[in-house]
C-alpha atoms as a PDB file:
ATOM      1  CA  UNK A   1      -5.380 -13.530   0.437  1.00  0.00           C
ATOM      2  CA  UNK A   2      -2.064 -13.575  -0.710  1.00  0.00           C
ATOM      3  CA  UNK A   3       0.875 -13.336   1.763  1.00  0.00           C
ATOM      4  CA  UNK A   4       4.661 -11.511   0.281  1.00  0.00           C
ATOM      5  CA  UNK A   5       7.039  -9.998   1.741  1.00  0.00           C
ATOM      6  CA  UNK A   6       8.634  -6.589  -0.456  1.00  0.00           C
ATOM      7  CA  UNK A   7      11.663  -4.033   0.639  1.00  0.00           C
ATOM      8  CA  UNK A   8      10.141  -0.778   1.426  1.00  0.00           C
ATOM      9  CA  UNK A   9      13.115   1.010  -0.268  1.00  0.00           C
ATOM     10  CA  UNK A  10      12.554   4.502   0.367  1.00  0.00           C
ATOM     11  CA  UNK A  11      10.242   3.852   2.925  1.00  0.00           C
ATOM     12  CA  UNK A  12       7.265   2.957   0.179  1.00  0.00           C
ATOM     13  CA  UNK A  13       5.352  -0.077  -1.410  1.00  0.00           C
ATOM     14  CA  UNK A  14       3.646   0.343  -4.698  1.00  0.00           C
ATOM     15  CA  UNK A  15       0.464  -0.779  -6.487  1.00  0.00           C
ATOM     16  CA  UNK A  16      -0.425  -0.133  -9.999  1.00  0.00           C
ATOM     17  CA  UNK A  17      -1.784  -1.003 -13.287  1.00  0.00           C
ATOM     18  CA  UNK A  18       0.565  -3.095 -15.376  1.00  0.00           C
ATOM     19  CA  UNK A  19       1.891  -0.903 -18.168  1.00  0.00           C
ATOM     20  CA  UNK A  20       1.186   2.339 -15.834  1.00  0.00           C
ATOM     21  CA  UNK A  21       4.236   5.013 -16.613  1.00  0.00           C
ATOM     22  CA  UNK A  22       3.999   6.625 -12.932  1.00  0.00           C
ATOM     23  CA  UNK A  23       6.459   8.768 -11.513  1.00  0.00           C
ATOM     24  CA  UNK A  24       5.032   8.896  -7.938  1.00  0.00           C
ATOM     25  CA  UNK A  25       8.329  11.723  -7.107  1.00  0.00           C
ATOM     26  CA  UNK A  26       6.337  14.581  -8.150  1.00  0.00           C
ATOM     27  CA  UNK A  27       3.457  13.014  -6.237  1.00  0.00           C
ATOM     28  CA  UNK A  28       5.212  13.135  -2.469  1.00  0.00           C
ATOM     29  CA  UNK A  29       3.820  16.138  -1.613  1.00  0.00           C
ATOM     30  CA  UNK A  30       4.101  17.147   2.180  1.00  0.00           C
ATOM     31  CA  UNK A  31       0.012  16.340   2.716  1.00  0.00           C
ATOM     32  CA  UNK A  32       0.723  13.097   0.667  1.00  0.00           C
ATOM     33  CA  UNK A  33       3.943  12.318   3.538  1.00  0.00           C
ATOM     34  CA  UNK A  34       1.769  12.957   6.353  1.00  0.00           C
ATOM     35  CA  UNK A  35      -1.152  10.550   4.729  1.00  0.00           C
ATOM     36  CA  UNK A  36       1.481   8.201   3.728  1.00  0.00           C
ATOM     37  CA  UNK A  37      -0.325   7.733   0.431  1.00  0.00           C
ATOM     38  CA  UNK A  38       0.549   9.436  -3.203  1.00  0.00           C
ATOM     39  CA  UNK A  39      -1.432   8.897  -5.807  1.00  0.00           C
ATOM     40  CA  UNK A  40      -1.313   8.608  -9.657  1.00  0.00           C
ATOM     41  CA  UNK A  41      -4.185   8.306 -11.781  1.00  0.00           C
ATOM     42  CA  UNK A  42      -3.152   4.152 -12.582  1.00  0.00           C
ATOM     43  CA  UNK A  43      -1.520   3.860  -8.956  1.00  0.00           C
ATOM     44  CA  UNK A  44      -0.704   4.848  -5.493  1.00  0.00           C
ATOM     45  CA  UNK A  45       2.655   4.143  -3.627  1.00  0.00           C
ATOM     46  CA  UNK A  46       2.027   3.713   0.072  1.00  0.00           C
ATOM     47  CA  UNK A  47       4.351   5.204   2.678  1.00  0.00           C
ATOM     48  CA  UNK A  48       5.890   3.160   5.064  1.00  0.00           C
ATOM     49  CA  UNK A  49       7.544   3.011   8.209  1.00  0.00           C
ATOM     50  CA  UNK A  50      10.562   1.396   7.676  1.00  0.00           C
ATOM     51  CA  UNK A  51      13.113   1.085   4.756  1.00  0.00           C
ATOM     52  CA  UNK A  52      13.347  -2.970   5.049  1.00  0.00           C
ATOM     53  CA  UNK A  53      11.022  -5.875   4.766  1.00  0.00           C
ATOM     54  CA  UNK A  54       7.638  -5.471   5.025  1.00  0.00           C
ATOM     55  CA  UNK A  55       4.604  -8.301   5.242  1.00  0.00           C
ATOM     56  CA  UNK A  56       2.421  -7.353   2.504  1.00  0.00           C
ATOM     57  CA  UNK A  57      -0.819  -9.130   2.323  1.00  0.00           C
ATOM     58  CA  UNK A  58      -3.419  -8.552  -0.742  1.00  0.00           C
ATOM     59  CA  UNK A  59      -7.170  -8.962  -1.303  1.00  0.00           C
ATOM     60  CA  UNK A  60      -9.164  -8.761  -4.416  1.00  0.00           C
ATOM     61  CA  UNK A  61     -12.813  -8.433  -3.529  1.00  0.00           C
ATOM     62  CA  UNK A  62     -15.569  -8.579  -5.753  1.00  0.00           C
ATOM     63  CA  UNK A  63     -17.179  -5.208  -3.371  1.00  0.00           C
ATOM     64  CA  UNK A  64     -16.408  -3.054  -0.389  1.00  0.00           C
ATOM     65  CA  UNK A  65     -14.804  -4.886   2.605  1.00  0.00           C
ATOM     66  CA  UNK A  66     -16.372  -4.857   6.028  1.00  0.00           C
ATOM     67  CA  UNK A  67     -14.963  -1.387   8.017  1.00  0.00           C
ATOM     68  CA  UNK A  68     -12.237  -2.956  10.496  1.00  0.00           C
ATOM     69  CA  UNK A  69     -10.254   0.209  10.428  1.00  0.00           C
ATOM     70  CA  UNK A  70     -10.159   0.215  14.458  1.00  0.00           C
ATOM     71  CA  UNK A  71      -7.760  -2.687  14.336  1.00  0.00           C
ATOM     72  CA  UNK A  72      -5.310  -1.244  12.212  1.00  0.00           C
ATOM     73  CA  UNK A  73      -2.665   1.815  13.089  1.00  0.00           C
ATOM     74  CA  UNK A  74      -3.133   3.442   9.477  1.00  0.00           C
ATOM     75  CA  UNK A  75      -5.576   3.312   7.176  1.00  0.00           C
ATOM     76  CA  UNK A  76      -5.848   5.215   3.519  1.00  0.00           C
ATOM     77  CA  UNK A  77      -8.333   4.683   0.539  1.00  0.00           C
ATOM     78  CA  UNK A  78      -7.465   6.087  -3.065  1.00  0.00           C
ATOM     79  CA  UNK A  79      -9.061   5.028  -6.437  1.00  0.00           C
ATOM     80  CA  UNK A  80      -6.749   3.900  -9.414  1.00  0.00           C
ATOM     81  CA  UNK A  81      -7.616   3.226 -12.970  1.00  0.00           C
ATOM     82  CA  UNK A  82      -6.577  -0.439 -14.022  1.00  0.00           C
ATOM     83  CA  UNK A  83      -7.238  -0.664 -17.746  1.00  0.00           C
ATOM     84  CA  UNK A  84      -5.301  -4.156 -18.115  1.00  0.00           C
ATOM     85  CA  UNK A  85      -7.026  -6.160 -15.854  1.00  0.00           C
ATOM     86  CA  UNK A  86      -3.636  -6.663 -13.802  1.00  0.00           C
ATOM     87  CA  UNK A  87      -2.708  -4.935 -10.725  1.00  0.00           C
ATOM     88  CA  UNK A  88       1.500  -4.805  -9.799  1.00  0.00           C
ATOM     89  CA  UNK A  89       2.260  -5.280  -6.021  1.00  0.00           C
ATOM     90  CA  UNK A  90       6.199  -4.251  -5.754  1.00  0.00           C
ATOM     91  CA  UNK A  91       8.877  -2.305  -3.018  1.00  0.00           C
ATOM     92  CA  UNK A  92      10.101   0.720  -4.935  1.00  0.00           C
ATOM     93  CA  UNK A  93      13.086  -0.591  -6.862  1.00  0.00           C
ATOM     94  CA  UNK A  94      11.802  -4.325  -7.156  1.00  0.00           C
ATOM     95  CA  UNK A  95      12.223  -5.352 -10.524  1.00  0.00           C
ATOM     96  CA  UNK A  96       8.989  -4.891 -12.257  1.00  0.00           C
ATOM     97  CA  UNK A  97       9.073  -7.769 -14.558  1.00  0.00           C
ATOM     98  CA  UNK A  98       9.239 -10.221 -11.574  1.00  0.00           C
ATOM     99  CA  UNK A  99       6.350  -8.241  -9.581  1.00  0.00           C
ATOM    100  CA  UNK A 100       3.665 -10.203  -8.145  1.00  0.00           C
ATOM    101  CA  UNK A 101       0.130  -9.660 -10.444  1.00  0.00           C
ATOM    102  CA  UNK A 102      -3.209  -9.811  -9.516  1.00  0.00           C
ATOM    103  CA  UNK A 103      -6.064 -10.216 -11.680  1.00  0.00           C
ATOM    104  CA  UNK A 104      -8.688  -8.120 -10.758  1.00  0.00           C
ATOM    105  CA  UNK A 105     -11.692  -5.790 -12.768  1.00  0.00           C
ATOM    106  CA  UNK A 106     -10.477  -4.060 -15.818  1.00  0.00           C
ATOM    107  CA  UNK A 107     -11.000  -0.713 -15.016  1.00  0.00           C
ATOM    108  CA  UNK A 108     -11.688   1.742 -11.928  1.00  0.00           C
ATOM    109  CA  UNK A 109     -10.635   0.099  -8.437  1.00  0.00           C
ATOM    110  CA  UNK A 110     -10.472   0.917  -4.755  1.00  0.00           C
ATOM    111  CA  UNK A 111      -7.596   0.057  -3.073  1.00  0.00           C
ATOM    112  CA  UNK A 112      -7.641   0.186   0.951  1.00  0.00           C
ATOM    113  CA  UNK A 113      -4.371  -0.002   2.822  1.00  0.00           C
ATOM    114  CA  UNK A 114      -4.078  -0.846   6.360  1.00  0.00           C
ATOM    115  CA  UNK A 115      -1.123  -1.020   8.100  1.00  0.00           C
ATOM    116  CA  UNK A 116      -0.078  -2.202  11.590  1.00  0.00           C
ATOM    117  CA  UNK A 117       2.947  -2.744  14.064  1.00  0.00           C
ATOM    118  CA  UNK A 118       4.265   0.679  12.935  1.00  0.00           C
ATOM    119  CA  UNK A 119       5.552   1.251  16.590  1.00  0.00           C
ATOM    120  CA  UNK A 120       7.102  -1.565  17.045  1.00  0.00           C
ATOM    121  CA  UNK A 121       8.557  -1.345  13.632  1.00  0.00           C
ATOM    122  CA  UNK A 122       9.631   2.184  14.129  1.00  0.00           C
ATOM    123  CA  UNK A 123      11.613   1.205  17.444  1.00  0.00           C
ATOM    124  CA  UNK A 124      13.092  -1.398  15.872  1.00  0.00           C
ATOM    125  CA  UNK A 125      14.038   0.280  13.111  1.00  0.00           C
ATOM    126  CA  UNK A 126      16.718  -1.453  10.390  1.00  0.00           C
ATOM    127  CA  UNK A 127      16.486  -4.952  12.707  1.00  0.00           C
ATOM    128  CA  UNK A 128      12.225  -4.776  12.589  1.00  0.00           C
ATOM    129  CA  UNK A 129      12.429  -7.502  10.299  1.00  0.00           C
ATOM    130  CA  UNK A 130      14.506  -9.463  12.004  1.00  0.00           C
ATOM    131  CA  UNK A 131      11.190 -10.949  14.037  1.00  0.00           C
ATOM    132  CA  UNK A 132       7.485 -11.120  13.502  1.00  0.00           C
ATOM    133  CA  UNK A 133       6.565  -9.164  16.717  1.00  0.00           C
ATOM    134  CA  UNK A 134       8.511  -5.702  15.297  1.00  0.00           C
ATOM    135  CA  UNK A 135       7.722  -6.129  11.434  1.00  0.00           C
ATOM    136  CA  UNK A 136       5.700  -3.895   9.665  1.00  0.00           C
ATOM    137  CA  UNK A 137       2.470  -5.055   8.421  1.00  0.00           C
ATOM    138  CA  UNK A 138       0.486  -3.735   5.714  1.00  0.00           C
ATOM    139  CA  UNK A 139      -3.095  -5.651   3.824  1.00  0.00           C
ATOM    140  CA  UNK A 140      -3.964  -3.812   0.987  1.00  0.00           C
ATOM    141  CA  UNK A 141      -7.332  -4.407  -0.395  1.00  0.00           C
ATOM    142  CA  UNK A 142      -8.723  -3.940  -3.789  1.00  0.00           C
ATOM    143  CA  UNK A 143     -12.295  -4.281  -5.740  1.00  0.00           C
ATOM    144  CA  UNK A 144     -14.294  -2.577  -8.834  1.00  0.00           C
ATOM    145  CA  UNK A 145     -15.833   0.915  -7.523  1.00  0.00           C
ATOM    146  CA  UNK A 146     -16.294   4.224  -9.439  1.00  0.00           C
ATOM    147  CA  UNK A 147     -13.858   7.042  -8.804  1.00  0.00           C
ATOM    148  CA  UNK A 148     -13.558   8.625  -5.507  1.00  0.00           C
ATOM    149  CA  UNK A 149     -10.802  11.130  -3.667  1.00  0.00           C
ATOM    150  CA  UNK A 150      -8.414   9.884  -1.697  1.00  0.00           C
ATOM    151  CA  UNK A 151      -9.057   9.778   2.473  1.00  0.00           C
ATOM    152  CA  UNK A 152      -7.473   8.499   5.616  1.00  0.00           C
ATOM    153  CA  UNK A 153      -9.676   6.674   7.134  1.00  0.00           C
ATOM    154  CA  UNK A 154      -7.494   6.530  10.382  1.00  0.00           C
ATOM    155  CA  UNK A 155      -4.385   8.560  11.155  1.00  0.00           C
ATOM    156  CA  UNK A 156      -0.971   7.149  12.862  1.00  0.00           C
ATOM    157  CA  UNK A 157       0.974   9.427  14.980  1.00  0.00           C
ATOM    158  CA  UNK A 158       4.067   7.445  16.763  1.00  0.00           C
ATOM    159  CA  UNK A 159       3.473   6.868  20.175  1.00  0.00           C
ATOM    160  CA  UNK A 160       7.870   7.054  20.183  1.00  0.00           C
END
């Protein structure tokens, strides 16, 4: 597992096959808000709580992780195409070329994202990453698996 932090600018994180020419804008639709997921064919941008620092942490898996979804506030699966082998971890406006990679199956993937703290994040608000206990967490998992539609696995609704 590999630990970053990334600036949720616009309250989003993105994942995506290197090369991929995404626009996820037309993909915010208002079902896509409420599942805090949009999706592109090469890549899915994941909706966040906050617009600061969030800890991202990232799996590749050679097969289907063990359901933990219970433990977690929000959780959303989507499929993405990754022709090159590479998969881009980024906040909206990082700079691409200095992205974290990932090597993972050339090819279709499953990504699972699971994200927790989002009421304490939400409360704090612009300070929640000022401490551990209020930031925003989010694991994102990834491994080879044919094409499937997007679902939320678990729904957040703030508790605020």
């Amino acid at each position: 597992m590999v630990k970053l932090t990334l600036f949720a600018d616009y309250y989003q994180i993105h994942a995506f096959d290197e090369g991929s020419q995404a626009d996820f804008g037309d993909e915010w639709t208002d079902q896509a808000v409420d599942d805090r997921l949009a999706v592109a064919e090469d890549g899915v941008a994941i909706g966040t709580t906050v617009n600061v620092n969030v800890a991202v942490s990232v799996e590749v898996l050679n097969g289907p992780p063990a359901d933990d979804s219970i433990e977690f506030d929000h959780v959303v699966e989507a499929s993405i195409r990754c022709s090159s082998g590479h998969l881009v971890v980024m906040g909206c406006t990082d700079y691409e070329p200095d992205a974290r990679r990932f090597p993972v199956t050339a090819g279709w993937l499953r990504l699972r994202a699971s994200q927790s703290n989002l009421d304490q994040a939400l409360q704090a608000d612009i300070d929640s990453d000022d401490d551990p206990q209020t930031m925003e967490r989010l694991r994102l998992q990834v491994w080879p698996a044919a094409a499937e539609r997007s679902v939320v696995v678990r729904r957040w609704r703030s508790s605020t």
